[in-house]
C-alpha atoms as a PDB file:
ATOM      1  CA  UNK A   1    -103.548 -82.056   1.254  1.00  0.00           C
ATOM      2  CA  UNK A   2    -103.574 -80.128  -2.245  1.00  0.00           C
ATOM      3  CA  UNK A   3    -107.086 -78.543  -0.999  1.00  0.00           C
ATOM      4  CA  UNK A   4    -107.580 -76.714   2.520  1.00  0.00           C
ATOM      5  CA  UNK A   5    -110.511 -75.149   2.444  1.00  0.00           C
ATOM      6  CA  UNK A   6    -113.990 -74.278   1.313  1.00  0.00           C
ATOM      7  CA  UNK A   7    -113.134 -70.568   1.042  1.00  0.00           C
ATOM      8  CA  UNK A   8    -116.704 -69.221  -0.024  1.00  0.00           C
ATOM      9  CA  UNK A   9    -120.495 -69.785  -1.448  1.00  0.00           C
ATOM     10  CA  UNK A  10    -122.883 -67.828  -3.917  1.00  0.00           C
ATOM     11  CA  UNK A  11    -126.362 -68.045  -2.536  1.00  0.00           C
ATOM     12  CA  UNK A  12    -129.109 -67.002  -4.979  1.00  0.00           C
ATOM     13  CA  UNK A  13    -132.440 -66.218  -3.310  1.00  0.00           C
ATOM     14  CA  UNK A  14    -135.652 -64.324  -4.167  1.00  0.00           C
ATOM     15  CA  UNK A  15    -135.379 -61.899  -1.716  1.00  0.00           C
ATOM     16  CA  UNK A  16    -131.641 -60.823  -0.935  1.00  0.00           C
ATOM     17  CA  UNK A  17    -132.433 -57.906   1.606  1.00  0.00           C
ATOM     18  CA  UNK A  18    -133.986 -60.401   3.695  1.00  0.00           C
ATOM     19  CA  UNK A  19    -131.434 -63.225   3.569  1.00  0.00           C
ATOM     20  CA  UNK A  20    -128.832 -60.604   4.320  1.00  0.00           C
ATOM     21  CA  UNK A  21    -130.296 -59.071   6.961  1.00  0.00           C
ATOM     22  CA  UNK A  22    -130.985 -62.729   8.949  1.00  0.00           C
ATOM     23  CA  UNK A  23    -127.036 -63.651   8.342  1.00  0.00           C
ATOM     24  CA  UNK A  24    -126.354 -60.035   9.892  1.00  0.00           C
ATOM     25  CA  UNK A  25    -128.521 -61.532  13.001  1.00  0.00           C
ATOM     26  CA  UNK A  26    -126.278 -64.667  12.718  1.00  0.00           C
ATOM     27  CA  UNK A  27    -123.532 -62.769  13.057  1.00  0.00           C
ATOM     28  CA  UNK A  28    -121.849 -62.221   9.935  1.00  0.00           C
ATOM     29  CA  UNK A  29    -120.502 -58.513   8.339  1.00  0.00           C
ATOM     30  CA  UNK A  30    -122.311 -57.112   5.711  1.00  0.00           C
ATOM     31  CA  UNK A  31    -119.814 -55.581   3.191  1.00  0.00           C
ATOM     32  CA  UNK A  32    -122.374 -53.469   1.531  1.00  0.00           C
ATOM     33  CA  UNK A  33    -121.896 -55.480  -2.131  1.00  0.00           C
ATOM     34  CA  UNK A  34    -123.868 -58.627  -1.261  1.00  0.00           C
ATOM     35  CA  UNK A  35    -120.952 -60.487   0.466  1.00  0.00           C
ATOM     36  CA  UNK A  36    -121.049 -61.073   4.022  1.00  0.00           C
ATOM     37  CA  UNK A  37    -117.928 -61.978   5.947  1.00  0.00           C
ATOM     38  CA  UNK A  38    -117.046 -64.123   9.125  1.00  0.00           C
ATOM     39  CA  UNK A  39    -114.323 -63.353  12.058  1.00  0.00           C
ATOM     40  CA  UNK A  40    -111.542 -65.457  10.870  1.00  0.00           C
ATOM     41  CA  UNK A  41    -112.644 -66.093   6.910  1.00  0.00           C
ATOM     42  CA  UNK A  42    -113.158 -63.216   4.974  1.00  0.00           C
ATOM     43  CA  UNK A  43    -115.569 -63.157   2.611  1.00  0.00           C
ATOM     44  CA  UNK A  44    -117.539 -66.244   2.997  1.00  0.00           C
ATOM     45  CA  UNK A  45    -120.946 -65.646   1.884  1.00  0.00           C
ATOM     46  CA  UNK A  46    -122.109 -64.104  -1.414  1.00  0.00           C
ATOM     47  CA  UNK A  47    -125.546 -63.482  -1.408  1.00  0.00           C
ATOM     48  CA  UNK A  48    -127.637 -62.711  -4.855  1.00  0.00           C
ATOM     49  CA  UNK A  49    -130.972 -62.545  -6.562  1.00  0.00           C
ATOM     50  CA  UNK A  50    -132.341 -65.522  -7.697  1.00  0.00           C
ATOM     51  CA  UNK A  51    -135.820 -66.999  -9.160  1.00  0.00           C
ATOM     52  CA  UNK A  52    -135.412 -69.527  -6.345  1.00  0.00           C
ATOM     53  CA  UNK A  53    -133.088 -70.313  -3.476  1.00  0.00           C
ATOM     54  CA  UNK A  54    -129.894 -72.148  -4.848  1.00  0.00           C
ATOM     55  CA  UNK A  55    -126.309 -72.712  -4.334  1.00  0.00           C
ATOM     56  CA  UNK A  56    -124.549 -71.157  -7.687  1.00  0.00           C
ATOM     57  CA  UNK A  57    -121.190 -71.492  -6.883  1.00  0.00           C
ATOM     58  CA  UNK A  58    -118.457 -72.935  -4.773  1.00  0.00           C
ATOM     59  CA  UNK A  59    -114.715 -71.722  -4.030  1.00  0.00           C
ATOM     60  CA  UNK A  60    -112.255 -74.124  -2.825  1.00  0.00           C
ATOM     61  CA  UNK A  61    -109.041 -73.016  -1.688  1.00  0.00           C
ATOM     62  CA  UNK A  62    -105.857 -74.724  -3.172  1.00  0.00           C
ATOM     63  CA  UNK A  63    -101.688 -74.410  -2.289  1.00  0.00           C
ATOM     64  CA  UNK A  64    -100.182 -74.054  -5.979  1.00  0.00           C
ATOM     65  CA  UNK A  65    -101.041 -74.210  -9.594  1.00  0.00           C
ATOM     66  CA  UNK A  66     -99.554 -77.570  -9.627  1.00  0.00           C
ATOM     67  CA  UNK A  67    -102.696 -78.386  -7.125  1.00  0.00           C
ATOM     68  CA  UNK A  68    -104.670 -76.586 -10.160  1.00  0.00           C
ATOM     69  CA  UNK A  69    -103.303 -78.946 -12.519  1.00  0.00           C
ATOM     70  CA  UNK A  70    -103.855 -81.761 -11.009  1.00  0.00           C
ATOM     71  CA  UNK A  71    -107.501 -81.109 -10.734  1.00  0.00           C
ATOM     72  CA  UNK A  72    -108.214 -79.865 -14.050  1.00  0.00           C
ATOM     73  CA  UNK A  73    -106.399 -83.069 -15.545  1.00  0.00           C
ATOM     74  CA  UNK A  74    -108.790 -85.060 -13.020  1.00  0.00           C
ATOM     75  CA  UNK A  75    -111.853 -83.574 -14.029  1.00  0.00           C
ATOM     76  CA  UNK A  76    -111.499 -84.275 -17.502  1.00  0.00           C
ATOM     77  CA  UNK A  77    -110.069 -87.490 -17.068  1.00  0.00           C
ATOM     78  CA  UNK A  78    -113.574 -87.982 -15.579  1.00  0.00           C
ATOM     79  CA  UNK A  79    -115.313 -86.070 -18.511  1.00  0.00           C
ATOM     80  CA  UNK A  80    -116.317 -83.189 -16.992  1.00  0.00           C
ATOM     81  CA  UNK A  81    -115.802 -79.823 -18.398  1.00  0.00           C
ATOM     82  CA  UNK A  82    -112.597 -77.540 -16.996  1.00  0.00           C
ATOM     83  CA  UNK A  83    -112.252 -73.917 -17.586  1.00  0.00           C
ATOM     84  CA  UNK A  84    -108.388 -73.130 -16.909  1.00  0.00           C
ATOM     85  CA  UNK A  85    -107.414 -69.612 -15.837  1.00  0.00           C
ATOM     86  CA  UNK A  86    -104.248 -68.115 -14.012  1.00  0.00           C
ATOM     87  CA  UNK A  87    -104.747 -69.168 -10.458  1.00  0.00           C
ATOM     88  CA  UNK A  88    -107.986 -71.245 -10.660  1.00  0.00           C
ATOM     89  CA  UNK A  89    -109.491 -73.744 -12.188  1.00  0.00           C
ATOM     90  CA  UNK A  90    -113.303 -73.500 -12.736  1.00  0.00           C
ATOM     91  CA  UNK A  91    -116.476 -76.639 -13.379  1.00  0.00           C
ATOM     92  CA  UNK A  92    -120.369 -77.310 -12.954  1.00  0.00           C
ATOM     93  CA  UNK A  93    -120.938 -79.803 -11.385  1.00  0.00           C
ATOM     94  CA  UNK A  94    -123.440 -81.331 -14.078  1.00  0.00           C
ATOM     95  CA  UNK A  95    -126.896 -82.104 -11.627  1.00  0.00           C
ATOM     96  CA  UNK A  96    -127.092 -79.576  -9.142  1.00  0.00           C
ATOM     97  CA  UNK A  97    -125.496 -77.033 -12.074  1.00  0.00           C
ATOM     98  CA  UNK A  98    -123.152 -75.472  -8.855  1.00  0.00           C
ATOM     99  CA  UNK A  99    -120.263 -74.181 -10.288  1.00  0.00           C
ATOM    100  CA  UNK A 100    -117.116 -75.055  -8.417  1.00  0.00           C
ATOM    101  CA  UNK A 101    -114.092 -72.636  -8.274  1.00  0.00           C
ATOM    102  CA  UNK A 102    -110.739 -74.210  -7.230  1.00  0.00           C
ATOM    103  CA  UNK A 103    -107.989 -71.280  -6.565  1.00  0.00           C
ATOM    104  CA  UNK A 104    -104.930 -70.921  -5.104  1.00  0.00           C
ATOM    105  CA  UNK A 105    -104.770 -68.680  -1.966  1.00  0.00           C
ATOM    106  CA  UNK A 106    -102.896 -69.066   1.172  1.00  0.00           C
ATOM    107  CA  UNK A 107    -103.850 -71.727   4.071  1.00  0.00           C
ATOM    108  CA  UNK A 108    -106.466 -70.563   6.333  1.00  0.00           C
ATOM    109  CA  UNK A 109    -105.176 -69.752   9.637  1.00  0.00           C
ATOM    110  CA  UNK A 110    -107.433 -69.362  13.173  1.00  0.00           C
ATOM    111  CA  UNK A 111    -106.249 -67.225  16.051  1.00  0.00           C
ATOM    112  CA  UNK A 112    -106.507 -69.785  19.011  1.00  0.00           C
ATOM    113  CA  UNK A 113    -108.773 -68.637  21.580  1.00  0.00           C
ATOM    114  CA  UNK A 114    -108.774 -68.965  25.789  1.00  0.00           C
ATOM    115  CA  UNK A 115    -110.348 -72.233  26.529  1.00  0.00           C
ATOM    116  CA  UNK A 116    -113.187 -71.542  28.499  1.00  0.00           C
ATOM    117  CA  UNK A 117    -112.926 -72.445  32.213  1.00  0.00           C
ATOM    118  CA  UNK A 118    -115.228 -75.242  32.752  1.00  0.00           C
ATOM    119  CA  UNK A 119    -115.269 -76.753  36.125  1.00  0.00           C
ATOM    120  CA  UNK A 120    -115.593 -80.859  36.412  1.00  0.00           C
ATOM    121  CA  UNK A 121    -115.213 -82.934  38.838  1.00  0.00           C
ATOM    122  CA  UNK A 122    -112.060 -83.438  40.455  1.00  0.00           C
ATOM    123  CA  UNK A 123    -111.101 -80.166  38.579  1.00  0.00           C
ATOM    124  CA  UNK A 124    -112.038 -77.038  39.097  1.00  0.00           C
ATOM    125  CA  UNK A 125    -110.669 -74.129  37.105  1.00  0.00           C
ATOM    126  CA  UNK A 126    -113.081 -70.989  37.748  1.00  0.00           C
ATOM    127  CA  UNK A 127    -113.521 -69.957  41.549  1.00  0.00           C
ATOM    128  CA  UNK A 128    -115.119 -67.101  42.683  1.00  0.00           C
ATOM    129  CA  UNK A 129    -116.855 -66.058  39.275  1.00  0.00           C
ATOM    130  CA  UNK A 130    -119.723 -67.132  36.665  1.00  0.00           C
ATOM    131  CA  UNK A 131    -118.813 -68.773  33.475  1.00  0.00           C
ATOM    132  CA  UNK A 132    -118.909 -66.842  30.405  1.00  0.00           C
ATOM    133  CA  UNK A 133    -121.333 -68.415  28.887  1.00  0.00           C
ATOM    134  CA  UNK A 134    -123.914 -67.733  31.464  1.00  0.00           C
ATOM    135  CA  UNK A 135    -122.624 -64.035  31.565  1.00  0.00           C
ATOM    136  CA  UNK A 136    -121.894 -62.875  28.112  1.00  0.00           C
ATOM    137  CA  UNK A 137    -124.208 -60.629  26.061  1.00  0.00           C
ATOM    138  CA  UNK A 138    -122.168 -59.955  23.180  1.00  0.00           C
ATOM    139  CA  UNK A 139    -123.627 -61.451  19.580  1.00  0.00           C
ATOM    140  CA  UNK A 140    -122.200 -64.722  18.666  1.00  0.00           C
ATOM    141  CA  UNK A 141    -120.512 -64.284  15.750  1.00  0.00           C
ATOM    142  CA  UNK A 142    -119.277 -66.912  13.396  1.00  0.00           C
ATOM    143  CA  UNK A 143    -115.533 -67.371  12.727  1.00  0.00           C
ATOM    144  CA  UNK A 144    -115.819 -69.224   9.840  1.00  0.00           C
ATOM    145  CA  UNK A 145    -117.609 -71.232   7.587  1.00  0.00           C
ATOM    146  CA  UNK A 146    -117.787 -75.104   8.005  1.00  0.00           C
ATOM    147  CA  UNK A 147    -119.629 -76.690   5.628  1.00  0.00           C
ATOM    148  CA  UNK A 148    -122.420 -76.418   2.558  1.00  0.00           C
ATOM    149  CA  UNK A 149    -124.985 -79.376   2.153  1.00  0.00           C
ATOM    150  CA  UNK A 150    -126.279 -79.769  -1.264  1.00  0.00           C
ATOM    151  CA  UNK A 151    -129.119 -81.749  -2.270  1.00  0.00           C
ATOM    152  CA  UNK A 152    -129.043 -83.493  -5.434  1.00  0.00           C
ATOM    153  CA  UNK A 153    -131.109 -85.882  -7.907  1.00  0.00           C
ATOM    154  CA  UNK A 154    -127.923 -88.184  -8.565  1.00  0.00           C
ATOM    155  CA  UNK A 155    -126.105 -88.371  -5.407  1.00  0.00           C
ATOM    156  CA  UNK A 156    -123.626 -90.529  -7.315  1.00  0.00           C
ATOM    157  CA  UNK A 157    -122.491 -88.122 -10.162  1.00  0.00           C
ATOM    158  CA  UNK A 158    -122.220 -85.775  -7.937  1.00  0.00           C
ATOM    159  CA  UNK A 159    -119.806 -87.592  -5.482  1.00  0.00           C
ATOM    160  CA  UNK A 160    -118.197 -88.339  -8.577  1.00  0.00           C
ATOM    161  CA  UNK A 161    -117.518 -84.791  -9.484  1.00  0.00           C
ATOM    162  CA  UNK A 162    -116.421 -83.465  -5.864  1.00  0.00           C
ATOM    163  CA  UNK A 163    -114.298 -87.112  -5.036  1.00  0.00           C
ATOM    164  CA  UNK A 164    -112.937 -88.246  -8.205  1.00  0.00           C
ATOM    165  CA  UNK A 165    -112.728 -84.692 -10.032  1.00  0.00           C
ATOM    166  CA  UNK A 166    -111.804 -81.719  -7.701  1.00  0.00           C
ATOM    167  CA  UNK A 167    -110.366 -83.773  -5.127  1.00  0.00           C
ATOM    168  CA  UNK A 168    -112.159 -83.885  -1.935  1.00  0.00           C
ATOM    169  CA  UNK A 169    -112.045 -87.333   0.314  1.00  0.00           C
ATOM    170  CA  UNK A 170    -114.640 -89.282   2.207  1.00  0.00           C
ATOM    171  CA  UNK A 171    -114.923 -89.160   5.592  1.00  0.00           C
ATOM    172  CA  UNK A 172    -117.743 -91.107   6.227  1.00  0.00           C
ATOM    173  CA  UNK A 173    -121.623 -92.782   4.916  1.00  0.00           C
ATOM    174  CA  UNK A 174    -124.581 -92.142   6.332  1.00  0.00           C
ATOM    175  CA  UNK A 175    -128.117 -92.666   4.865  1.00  0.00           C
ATOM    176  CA  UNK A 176    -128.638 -89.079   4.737  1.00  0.00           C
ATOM    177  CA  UNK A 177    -125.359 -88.759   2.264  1.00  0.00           C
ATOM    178  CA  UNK A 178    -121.634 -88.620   2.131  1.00  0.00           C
ATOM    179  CA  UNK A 179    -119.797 -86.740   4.031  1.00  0.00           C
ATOM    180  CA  UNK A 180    -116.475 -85.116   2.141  1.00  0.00           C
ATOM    181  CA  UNK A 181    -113.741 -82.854   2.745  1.00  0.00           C
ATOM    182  CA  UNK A 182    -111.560 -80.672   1.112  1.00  0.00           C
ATOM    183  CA  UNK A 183    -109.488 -79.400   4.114  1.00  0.00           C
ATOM    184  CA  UNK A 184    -108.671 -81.362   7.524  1.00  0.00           C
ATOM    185  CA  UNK A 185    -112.682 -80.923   9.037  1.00  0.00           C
ATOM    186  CA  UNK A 186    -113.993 -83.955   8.813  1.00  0.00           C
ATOM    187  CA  UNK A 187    -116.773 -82.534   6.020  1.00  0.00           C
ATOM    188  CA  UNK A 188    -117.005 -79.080   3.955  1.00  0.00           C
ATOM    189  CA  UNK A 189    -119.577 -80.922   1.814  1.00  0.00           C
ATOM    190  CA  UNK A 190    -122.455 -82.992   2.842  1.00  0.00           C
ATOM    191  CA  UNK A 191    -123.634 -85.001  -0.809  1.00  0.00           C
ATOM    192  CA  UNK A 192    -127.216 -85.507   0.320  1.00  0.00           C
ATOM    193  CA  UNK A 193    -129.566 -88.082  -2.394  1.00  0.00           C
ATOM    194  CA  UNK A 194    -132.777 -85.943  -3.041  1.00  0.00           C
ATOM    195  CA  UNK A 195    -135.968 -85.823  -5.278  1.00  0.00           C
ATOM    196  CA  UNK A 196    -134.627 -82.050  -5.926  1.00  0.00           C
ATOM    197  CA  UNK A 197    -131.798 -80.181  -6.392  1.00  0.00           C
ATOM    198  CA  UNK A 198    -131.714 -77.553  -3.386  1.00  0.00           C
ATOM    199  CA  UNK A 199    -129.279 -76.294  -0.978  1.00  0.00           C
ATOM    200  CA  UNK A 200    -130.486 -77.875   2.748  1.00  0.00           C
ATOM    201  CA  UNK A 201    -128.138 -75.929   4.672  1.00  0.00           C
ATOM    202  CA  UNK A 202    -124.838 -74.303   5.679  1.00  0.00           C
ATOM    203  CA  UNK A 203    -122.928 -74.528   9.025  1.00  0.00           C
ATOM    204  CA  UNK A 204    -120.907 -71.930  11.062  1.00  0.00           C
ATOM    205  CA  UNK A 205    -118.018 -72.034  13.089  1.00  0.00           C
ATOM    206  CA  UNK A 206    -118.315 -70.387  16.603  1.00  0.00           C
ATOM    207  CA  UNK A 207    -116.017 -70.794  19.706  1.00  0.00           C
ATOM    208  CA  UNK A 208    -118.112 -73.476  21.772  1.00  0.00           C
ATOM    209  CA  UNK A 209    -121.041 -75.173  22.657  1.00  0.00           C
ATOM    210  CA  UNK A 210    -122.595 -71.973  24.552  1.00  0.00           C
ATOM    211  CA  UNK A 211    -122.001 -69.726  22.003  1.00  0.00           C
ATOM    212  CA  UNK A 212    -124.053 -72.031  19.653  1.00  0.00           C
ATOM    213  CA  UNK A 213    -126.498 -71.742  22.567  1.00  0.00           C
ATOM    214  CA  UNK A 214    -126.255 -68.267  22.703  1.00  0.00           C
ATOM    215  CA  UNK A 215    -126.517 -67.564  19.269  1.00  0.00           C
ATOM    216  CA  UNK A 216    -129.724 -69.418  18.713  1.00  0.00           C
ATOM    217  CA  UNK A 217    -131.433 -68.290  21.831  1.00  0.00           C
ATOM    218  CA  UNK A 218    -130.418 -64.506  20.350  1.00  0.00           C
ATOM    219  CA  UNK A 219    -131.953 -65.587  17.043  1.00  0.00           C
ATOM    220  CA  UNK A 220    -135.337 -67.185  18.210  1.00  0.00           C
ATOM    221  CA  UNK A 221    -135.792 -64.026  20.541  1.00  0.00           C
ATOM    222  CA  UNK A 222    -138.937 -62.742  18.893  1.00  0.00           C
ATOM    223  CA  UNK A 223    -138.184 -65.454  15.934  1.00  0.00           C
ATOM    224  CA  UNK A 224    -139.418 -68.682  17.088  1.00  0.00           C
ATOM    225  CA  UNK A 225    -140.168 -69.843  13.731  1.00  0.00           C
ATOM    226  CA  UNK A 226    -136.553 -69.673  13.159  1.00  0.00           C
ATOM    227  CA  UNK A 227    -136.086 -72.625  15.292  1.00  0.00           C
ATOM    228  CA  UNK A 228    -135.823 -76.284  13.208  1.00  0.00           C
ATOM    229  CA  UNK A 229    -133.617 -78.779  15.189  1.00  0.00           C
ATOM    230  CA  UNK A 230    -131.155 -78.328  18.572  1.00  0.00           C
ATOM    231  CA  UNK A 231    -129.280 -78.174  20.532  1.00  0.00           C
ATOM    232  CA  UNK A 232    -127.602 -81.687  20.042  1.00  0.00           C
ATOM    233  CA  UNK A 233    -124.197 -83.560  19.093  1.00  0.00           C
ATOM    234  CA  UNK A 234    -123.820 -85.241  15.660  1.00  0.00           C
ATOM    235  CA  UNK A 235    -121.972 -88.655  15.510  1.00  0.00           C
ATOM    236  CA  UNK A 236    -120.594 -87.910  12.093  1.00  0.00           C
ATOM    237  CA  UNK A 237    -117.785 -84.878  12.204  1.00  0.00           C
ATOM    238  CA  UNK A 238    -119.099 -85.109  16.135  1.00  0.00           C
ATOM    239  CA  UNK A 239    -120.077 -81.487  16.139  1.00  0.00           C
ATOM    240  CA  UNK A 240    -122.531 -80.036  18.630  1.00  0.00           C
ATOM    241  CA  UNK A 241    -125.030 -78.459  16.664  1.00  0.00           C
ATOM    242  CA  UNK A 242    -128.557 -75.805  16.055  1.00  0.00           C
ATOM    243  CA  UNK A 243    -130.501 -75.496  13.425  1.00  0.00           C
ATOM    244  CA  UNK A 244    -132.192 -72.252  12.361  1.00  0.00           C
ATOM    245  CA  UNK A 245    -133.909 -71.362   8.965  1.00  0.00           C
ATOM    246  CA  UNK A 246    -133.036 -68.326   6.812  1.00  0.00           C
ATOM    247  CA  UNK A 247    -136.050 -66.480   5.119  1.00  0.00           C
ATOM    248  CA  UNK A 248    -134.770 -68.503   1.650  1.00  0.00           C
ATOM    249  CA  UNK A 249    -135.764 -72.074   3.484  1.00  0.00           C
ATOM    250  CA  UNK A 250    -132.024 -72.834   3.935  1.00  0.00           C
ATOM    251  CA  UNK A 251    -131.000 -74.111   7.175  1.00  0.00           C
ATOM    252  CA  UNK A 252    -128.208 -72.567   8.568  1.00  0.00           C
ATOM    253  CA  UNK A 253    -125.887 -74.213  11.439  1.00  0.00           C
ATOM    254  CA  UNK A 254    -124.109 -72.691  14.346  1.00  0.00           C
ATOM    255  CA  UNK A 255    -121.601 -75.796  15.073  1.00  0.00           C
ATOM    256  CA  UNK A 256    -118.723 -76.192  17.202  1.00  0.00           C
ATOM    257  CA  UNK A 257    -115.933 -79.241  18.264  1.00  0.00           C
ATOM    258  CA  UNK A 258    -115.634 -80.359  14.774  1.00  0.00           C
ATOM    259  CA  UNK A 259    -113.643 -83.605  14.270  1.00  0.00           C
ATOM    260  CA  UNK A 260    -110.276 -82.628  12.445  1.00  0.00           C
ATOM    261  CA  UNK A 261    -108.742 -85.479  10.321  1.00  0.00           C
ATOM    262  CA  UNK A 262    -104.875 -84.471   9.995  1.00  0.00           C
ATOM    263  CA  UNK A 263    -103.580 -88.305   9.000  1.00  0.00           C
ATOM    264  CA  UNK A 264    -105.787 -90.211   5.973  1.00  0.00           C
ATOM    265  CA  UNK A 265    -104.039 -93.208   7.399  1.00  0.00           C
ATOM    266  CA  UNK A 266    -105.171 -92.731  11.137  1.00  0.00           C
ATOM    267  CA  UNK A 267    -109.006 -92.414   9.790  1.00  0.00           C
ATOM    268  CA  UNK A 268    -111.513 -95.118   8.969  1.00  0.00           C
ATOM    269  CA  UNK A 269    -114.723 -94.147   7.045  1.00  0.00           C
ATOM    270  CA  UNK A 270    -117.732 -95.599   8.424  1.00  0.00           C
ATOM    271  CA  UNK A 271    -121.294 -96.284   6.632  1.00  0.00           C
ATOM    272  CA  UNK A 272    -123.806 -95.403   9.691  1.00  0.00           C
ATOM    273  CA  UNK A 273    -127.625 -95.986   9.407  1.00  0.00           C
ATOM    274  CA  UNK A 274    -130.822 -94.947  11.003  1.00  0.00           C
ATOM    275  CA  UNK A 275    -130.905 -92.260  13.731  1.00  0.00           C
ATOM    276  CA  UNK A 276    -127.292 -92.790  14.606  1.00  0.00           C
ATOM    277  CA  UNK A 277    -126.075 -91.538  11.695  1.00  0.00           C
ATOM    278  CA  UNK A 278    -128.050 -88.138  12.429  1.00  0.00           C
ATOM    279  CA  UNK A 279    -126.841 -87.450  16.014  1.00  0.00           C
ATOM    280  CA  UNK A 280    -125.580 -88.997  18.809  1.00  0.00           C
ATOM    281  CA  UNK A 281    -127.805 -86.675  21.216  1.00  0.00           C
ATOM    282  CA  UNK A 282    -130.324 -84.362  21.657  1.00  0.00           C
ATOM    283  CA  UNK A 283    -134.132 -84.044  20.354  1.00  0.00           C
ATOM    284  CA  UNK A 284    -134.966 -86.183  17.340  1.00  0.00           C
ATOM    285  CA  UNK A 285    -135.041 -84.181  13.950  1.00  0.00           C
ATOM    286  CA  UNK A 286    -138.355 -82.577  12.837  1.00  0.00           C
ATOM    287  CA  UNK A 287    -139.716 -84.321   9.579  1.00  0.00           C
ATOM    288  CA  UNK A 288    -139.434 -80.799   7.835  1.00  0.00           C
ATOM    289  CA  UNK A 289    -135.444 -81.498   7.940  1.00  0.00           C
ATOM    290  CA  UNK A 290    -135.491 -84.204   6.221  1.00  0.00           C
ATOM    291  CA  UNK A 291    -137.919 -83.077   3.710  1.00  0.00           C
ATOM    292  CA  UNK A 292    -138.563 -79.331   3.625  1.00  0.00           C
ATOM    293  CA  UNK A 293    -141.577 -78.005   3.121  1.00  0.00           C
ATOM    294  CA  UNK A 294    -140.341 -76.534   0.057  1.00  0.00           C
ATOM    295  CA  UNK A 295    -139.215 -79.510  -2.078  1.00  0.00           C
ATOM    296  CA  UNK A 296    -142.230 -79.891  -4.155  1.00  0.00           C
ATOM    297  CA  UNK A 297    -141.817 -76.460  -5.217  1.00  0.00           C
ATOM    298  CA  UNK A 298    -138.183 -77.538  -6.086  1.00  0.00           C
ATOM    299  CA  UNK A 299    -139.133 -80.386  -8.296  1.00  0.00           C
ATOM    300  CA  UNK A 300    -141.840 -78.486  -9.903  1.00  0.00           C
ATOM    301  CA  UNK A 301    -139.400 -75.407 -11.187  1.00  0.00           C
ATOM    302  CA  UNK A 302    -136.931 -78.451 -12.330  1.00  0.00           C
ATOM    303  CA  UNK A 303    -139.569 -79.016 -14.803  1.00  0.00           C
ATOM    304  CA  UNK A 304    -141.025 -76.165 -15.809  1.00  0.00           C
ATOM    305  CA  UNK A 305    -136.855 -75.087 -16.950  1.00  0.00           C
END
């Protein structure tokens, strides 16, 4: 596909030091110049003062300036505004006011990593030793970021804009949203219908279902108002998956065993409903998730702008 990856987010927040600080828990670098990188991504996370926590601007990765093209004549074929530079191509999304980046760089590539040796039955792989994830006490840290969920007052403009304009496909429906991508996960977006515009959360790649274990244990260690939903297994993208909440509000994901759509034709959207479309396992979500306790305050500041 012309687009293979959400390369990178700017995250406006009151309080910067703080929000930096919690991502250096998570397990991300601090560069020193508000951007915070991940193992295998580079410089994912941009972090920078804001009168309220927001999402200012996405970066999608692209293969060519023909890619470019292509999107800025799609954009304004669906009257949006396009900024044309050499090497990107640059938008707002008009309702949540995000501005979206599309540049060429190269394709993202992971080092592959040891399976880890899980024993099953009929099969048993370790002998004579504990498992790493009952062993290990490094840090979890992310190799890469997955996803961005943005909540927005006109869920269909805004699928508009991402789908019809930059470029990015559905994978599937669920009440919460729709799920998109712009590279082969099966979302980098989550389009999520709202009474405000606000950033709900954003989702990290780490090796396997213990290090998202590990890594939220490690986080709620002295935290536990950090925890908001976990550890469970989502039916849409399939992920395993833990919640935690930055000192913005945001939610923020570990995630691993991501669904990877590599053939459009092979894949069939679905529209799922009720709890099913949330998760497939694992504790039912917390009504804060859904609606955060800081939404009002959202809607409010809408107005008062």
């Amino acid at each position: 596909m012309a687009l293979h990856r959400l390369s990178s987010f700017t995250f406006e927040v009151p309080d910067p030091d703080a929000v930096v600080a919690y991502y250096v828990e998570f397990g991300l670098t601090d560069n020193g110049d508000g951007s915070m990188s991940t193992t295998d991504g580079g410089r994912q996370l941009h972090v920078r003062q804001g009168n309220r926590r927001r999402i200012s601007e996405l970066v999608v990765g692209a293969d060519d300036e023909d890619d470019l093209g292509r999107v800025a004549a799609s954009l304004a074929a669906q009257g949006f505004g396009v900024q044309t530079y050499e090497g990107a191509v640059r938008s707002i999304e008009p309702v949540t006011g995000t501005v979206v980046s599309v540049v060429v760089e190269p394709l993202a590539e992971q080092p592959a990593r040891t399976p880890p040796g899980y024993n099953g039955p009929g099969e048993v792989v370790r002998t004579n030793s504990r498992a790493d994830g009952a062993s290990s006490v490094e840090r979890v840290t992310p190799r890469r970021l997955g996803h961005v969920v943005l909540g927005t007052t006109d869920a269909e403009t805004t699928q508009r804009f991402f789908v019809e304009g930059v470029g990015f496909k559905v994978s599937d429906r669920a009440g919460v949203g729709a799920f998109l991508r712009c590279s082969t996960d099966h979302h980098n977006l989550l389009v999520m219908g709202s009474p405000a515009v606000y950033p709900h959360h954003t989702s990290w790649q780490v090796d396997d279902v213990d290090q998202i274990g590990r890594g939220a244990m490690d986080m709620l260690e002295g935290h536990p108002e950090r925890h908001v939903w976990g550890l469970g297994r989502h039916y849409a993208g399939s992920n395993f998956f833990w919640y935690l909440k930055d000192p913005a509000g945001t939610f923020s994901e570990y995630y691993s065993d991501m669904d990877c759509i590599v053939d459009d034709s092979l894949w069939s959207p679905e529209s799922v409903e009720g709890a099913r479309g949330l998760f497939r396992w694992g504790p039912p979500p917390p009504a804060s998730f859904l609606d955060p306790e800081d939404i009002a305050a959202h809607i409010v500041g809408a107005h008062a702008r």
